[in-house]
Protein backbone atom coordinates (compact mmCIF):
# COMPACT_ATOMS: atom_id res chain seq x y z
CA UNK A 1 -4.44 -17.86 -6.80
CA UNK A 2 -3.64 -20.46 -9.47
CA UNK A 3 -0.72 -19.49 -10.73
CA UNK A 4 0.52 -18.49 -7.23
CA UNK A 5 1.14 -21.99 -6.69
CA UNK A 6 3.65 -22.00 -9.28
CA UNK A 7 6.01 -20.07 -6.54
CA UNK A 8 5.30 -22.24 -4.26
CA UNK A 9 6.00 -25.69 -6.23
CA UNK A 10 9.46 -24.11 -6.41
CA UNK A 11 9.75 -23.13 -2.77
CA UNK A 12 9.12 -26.45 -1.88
CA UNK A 13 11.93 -27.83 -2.78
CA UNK A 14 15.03 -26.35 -2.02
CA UNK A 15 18.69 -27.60 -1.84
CA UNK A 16 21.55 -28.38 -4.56
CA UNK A 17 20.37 -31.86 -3.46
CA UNK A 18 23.09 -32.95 -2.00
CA UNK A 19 24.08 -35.79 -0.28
CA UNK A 20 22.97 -36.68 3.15
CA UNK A 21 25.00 -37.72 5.74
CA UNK A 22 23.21 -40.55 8.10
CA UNK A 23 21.22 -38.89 10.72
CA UNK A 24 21.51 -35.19 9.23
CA UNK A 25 18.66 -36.12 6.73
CA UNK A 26 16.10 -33.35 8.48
CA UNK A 27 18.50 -31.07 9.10
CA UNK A 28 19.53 -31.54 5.14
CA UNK A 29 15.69 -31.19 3.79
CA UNK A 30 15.31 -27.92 5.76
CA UNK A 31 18.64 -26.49 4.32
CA UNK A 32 17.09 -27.42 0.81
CA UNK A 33 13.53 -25.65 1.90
CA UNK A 34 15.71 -22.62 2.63
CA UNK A 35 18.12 -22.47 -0.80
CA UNK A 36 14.66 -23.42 -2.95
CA UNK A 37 13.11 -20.25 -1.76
CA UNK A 38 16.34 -18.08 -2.00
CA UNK A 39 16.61 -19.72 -5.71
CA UNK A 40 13.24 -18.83 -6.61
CA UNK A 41 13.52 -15.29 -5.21
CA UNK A 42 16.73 -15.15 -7.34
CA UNK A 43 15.19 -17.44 -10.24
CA UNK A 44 18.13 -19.38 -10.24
CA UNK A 45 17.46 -22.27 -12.58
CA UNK A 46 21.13 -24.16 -11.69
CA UNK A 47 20.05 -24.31 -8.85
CA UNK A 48 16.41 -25.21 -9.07
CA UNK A 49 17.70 -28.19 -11.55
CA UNK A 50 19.55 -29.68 -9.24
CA UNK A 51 16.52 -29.70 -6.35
CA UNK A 52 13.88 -30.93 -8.98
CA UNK A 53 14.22 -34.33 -10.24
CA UNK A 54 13.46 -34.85 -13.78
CA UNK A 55 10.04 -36.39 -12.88
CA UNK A 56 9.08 -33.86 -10.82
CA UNK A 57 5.43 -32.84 -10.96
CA UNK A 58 3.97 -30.44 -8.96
CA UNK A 59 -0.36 -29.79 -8.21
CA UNK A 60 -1.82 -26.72 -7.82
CA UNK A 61 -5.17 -25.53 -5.00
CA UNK A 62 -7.23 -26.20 -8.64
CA UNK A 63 -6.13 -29.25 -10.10
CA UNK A 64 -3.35 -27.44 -12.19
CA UNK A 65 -0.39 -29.60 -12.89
CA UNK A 66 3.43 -28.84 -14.15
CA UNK A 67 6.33 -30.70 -15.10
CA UNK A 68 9.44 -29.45 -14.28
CA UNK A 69 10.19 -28.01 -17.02
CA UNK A 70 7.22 -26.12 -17.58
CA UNK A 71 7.71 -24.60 -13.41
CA UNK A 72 11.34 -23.62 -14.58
CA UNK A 73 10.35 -22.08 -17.94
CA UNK A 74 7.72 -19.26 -15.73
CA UNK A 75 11.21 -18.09 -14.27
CA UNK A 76 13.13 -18.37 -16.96
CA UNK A 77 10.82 -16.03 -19.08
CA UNK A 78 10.20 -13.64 -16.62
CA UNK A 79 6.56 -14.90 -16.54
CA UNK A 80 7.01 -15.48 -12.67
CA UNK A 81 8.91 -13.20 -10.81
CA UNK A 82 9.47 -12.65 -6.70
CA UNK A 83 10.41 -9.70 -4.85
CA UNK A 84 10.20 -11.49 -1.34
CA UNK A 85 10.46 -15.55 -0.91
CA UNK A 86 10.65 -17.07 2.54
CA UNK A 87 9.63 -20.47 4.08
CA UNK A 88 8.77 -21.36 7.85
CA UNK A 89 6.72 -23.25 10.14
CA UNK A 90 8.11 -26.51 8.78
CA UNK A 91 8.02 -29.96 9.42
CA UNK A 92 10.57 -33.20 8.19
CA UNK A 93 9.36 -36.64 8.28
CA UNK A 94 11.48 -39.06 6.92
CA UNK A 95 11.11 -42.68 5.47
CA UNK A 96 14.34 -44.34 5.01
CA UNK A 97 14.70 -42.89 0.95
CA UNK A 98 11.86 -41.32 0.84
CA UNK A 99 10.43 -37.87 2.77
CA UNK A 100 7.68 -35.82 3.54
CA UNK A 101 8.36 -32.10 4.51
CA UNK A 102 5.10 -29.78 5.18
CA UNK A 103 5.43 -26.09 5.60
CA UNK A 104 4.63 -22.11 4.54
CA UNK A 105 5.83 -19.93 2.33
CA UNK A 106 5.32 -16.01 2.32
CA UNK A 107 5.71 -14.55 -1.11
CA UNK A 108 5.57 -11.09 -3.34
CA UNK A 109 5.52 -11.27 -6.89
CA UNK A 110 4.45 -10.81 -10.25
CA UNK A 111 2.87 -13.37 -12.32
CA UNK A 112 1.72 -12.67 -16.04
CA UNK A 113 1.25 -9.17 -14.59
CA UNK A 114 -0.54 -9.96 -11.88
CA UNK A 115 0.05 -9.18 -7.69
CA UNK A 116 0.37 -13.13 -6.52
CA UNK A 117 1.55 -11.94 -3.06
CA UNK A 118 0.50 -13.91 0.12
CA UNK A 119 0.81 -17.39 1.77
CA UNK A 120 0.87 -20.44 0.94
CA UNK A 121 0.69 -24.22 2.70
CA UNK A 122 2.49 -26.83 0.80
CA UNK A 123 3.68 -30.89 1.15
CA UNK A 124 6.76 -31.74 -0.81
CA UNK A 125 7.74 -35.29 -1.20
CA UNK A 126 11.76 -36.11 -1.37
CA UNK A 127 13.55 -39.27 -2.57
CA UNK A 128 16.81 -39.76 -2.31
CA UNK A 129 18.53 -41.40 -4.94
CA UNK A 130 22.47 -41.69 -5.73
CA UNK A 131 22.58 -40.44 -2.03
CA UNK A 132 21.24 -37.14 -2.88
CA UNK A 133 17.95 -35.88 -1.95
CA UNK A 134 15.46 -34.28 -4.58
CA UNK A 135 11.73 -33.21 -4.82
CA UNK A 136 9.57 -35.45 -7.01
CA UNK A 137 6.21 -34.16 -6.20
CA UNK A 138 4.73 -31.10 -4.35
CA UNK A 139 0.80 -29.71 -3.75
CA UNK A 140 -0.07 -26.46 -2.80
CA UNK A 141 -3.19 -24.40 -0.94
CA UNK A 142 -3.16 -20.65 -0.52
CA UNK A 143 -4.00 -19.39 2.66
CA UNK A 144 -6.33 -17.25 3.22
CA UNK A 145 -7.29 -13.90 5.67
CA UNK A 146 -9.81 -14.87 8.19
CA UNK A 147 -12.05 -12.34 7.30
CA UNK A 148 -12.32 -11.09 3.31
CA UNK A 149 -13.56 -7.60 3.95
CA UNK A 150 -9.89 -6.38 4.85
CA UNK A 151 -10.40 -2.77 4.16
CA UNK A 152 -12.93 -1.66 6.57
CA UNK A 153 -11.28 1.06 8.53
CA UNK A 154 -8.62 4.00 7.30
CA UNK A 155 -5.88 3.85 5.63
CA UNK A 156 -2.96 6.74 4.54
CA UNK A 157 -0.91 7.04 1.69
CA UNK A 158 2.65 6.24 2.37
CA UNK A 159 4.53 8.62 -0.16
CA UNK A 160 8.20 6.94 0.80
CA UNK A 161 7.09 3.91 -0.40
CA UNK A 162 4.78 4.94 -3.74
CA UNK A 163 6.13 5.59 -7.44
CA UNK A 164 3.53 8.18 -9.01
CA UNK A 165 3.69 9.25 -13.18
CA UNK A 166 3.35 13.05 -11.75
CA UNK A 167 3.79 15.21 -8.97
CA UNK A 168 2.43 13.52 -6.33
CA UNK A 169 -0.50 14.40 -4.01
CA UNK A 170 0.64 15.36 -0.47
CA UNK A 171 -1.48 13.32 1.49
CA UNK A 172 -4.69 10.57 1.02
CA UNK A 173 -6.57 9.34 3.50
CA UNK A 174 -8.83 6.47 2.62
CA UNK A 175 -11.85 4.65 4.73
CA UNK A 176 -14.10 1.95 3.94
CA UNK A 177 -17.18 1.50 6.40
CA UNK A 178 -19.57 -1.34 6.16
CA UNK A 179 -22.67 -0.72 5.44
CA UNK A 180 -24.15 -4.68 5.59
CA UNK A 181 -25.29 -7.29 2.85
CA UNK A 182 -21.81 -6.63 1.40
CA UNK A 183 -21.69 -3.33 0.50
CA UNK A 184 -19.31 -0.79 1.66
CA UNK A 185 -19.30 2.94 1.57
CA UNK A 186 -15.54 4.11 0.09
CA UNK A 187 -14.37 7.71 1.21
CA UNK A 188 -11.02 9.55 -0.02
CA UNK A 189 -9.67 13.22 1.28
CA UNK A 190 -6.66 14.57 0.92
CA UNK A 191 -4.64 17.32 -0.33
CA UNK A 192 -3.46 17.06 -4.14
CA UNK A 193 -0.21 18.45 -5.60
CA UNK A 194 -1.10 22.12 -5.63
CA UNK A 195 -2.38 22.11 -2.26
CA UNK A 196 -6.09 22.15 -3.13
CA UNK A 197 -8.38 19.64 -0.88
CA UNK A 198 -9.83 16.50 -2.70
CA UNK A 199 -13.22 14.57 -1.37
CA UNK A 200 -14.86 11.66 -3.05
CA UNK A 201 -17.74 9.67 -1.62
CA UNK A 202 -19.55 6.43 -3.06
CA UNK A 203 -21.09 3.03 -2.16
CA UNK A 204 -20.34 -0.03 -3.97
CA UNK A 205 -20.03 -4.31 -3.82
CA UNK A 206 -17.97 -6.43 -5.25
CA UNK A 207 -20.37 -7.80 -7.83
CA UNK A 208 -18.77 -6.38 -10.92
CA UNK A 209 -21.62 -4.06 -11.28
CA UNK A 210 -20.61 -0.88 -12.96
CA UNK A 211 -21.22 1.86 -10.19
CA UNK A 212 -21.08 5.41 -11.27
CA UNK A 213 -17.90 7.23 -10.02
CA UNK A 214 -18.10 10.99 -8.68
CA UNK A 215 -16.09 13.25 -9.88
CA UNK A 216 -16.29 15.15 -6.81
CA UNK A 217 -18.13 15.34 -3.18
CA UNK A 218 -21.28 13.26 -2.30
CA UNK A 219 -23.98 11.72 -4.78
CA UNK A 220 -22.92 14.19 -7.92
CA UNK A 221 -22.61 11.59 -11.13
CA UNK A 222 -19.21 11.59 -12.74
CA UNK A 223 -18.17 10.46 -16.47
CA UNK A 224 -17.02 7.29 -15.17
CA UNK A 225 -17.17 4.05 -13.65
CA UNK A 226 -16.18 1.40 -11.59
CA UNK A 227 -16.92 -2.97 -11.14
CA UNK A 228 -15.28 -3.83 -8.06
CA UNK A 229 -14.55 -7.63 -8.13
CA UNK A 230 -12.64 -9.94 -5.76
CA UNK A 231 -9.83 -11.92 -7.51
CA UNK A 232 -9.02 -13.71 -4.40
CA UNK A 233 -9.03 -13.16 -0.64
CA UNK A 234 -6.01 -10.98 -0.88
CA UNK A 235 -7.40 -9.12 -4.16
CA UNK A 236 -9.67 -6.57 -5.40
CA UNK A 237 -9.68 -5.97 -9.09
CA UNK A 238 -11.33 -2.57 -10.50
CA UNK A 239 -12.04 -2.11 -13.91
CA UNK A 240 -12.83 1.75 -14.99
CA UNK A 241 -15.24 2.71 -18.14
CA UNK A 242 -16.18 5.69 -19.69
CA UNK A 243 -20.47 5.74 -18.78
CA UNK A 244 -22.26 3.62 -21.63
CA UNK A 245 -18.87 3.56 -23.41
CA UNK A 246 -15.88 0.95 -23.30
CA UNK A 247 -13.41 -0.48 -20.51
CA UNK A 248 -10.40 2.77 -19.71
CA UNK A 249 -8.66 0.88 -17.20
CA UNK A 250 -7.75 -2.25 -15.09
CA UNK A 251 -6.39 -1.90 -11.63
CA UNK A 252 -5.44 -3.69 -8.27
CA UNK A 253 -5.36 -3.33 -4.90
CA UNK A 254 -3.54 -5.88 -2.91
CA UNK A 255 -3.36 -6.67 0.94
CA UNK A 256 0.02 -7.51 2.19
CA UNK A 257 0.66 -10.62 4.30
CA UNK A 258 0.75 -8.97 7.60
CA UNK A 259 -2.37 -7.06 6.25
CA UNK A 260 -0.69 -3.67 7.37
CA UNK A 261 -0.60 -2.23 4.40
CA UNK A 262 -2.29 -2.66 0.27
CA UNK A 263 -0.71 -1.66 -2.55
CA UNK A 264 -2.62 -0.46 -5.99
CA UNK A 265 -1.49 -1.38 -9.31
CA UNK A 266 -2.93 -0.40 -12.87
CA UNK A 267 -2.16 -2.40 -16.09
CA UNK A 268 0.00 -0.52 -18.47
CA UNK A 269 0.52 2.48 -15.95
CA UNK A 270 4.05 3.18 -14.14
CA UNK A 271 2.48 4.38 -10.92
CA UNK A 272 2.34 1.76 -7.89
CA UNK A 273 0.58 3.17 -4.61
CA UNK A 274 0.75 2.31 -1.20
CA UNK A 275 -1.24 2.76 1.83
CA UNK A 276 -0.83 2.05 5.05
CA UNK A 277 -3.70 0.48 7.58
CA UNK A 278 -4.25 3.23 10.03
C-alpha cells in the first residue's frame, strides 16, 4: 500500500544515532532498527530527528518519494498512526562509514483513515558522520499473502475483541466458498441481539460491480448493494448504495499478518469488528 511505506521509511531507521564504538557498529545499527520502530509506534519525532539525517530521502513500492520532513510531518499530524511496530529478520553489512541493513517490519495502523496493517521488506542505507550513525536513504516493498483469496473458509465473530454502536449480536458465523473464475459465494448466520436467528446468502467478485444485497435468506432482492474491490492483498474495500440511488457507505475488511483473524472497518462509523479464522 503506498502510503504504508511511509511506516516503514521510519522503521528503517532507528537509533538516537549515536556513536559507535569500533567493532560494535552491527550491533549499534540493530539497536537503532529496534528504537526507530518503538519511535514510530510512539511517533516520537526527538527521536526520529536524531536517526534521520537532514538529507534523508526515503522511496516507496511505487516510485513515491519523501524528504524527511515530509515522513515526520504524517506523525506529527496524526496522518500516520501505529498501534503495533516491530522489526526482524535483519541483516548489517557494513562499509567502513557507510552501511547497508535489510530487514521486515510488521505493522498496524491508520493512515489518512485507512487499515495499512501488514509487512513490509525494506533496505536502509547508514552513514556515519561526526561518529554517529544516521539513515540517509531507505526503499520499501510490501509483502504480500501467497494466495489473495484469504477468506475462503469460516470465520466467527470475536465479541471480546469488537466495539459495536448497539447492543451487539451474540454470535456470527461467516464462510466464503469458492465457486471458480473468481467468484465466491458469502454466507452469514448467527443470532442477533434479541435472540432471533439471522441468514444471508449471495455470490459476488471483486470487480466493483454493484451486486444486489439480500435482505434476508437465499436469492430474495434487497434495497441495497454492494462493489467488492481489492485495495491490496491484505484488503477488501466494500462500498454500499441504495439500488439505482447514491453511495450509503464505505467499509473494510482487513487480514491480519498472521492471517488468523480480519477486522471490518466503516468510514465515519464507531463500530470496528473482528472475526476470527475458524
Amino acid at each position: 500500500m503506498k502510503r504504508i511505506t511511509i511506516l516503514t521509511l521510519l522503521i528503517g531507521m532507528l537509533s538516537l544515532a549515536c556513536s559507535t564504538p569500533a567493532g560494535n557498529d552491527e550491533q549499534t545499527l540493530t539497536q537503532i532498527e529496534d528504537a526507530w520502530a518503538q519511535a514510530l509506534l510512539k511517533a516520537d519525532l526527538p527521536t526520529l530527528d536524531g536517526i534521520l539525517a537532514s538529507d534523508y530521502v526515503f522511496t516507496g513500492a511505487e516510485g513515491e518519494v519523501q524528504t524527511k520532513t515530509q515522513s515526520m510531518d504524517e506523525l506529527k499530524n496524526g496522518v500516520l498512526k501505529f498501534t503495533a511496530f516491530a522489526v526482524d529478520d535483519m541483516n548489517v553489512r557494513v562499509f567502513g562509514d557507510t552501511a547497508v541493513v535489510t530487514g521486515r517490519s510488521t505493522e498496524e495502523g491508520i493512515e489518512r483513515g485507512k487499515d495499512i496493517s501488514g509487512q513490509d521488506r525494506w533496505t536502509d542505507v547508514f552513514v556515519r558522520r561526526d561518529g554517529r550513525w544516521q539513515a540517509i536513504a531507505t526503499h520499501s516493498s510490501r509483502v504480500k499473502p501467497t494466495d489473495v483469496a484469504w477468506e475462503i473458509g469460516v470465520w466467527k465473530l470475536n465479541l471480546a475483541k469488537s466495539t459495536f454502536e448497539g447492543p451487539p449480536p451474540q454470535s456470527v458465523t461467516l464462510t466464503w466458498e469458492d465457486r471458480g473464475d473468481g467468484a465466491q459465494v458469502y454466507t452469514t448466520e448467527g443470532i442477533d441481539a434479541k435472540g432471533r436467528p439471522t441468514f444471508n446468502s449471495y455470490t459476488y467478485k471483486y470487480d466493483g460491480t454493484d451486486y444486489p444485497s439480500p435482505d434476508t435468506g437465499v436469492g430474495t432482492i434487497g434495497p441495497t448493494t454492494n462493489a467488492y474491490k481489492r485495495l491490496d492483498a491484505y484488503t477488501v474495500e466494500v462500498t454500499a448504495k441504495r439500488r439505482g440511488g447514491p453511495v450509503t457507505g464505505v467499509s473494510t475488511r482487513t487480514l491480519s499478518q498472521d492471517r488468523k483473524s480480519m477486522t471490518y472497518r466503516a468510514e465515519g462509523r464507531k463500530y470496528v469488528v473482528v472475526f476470527d479464522k475458524q
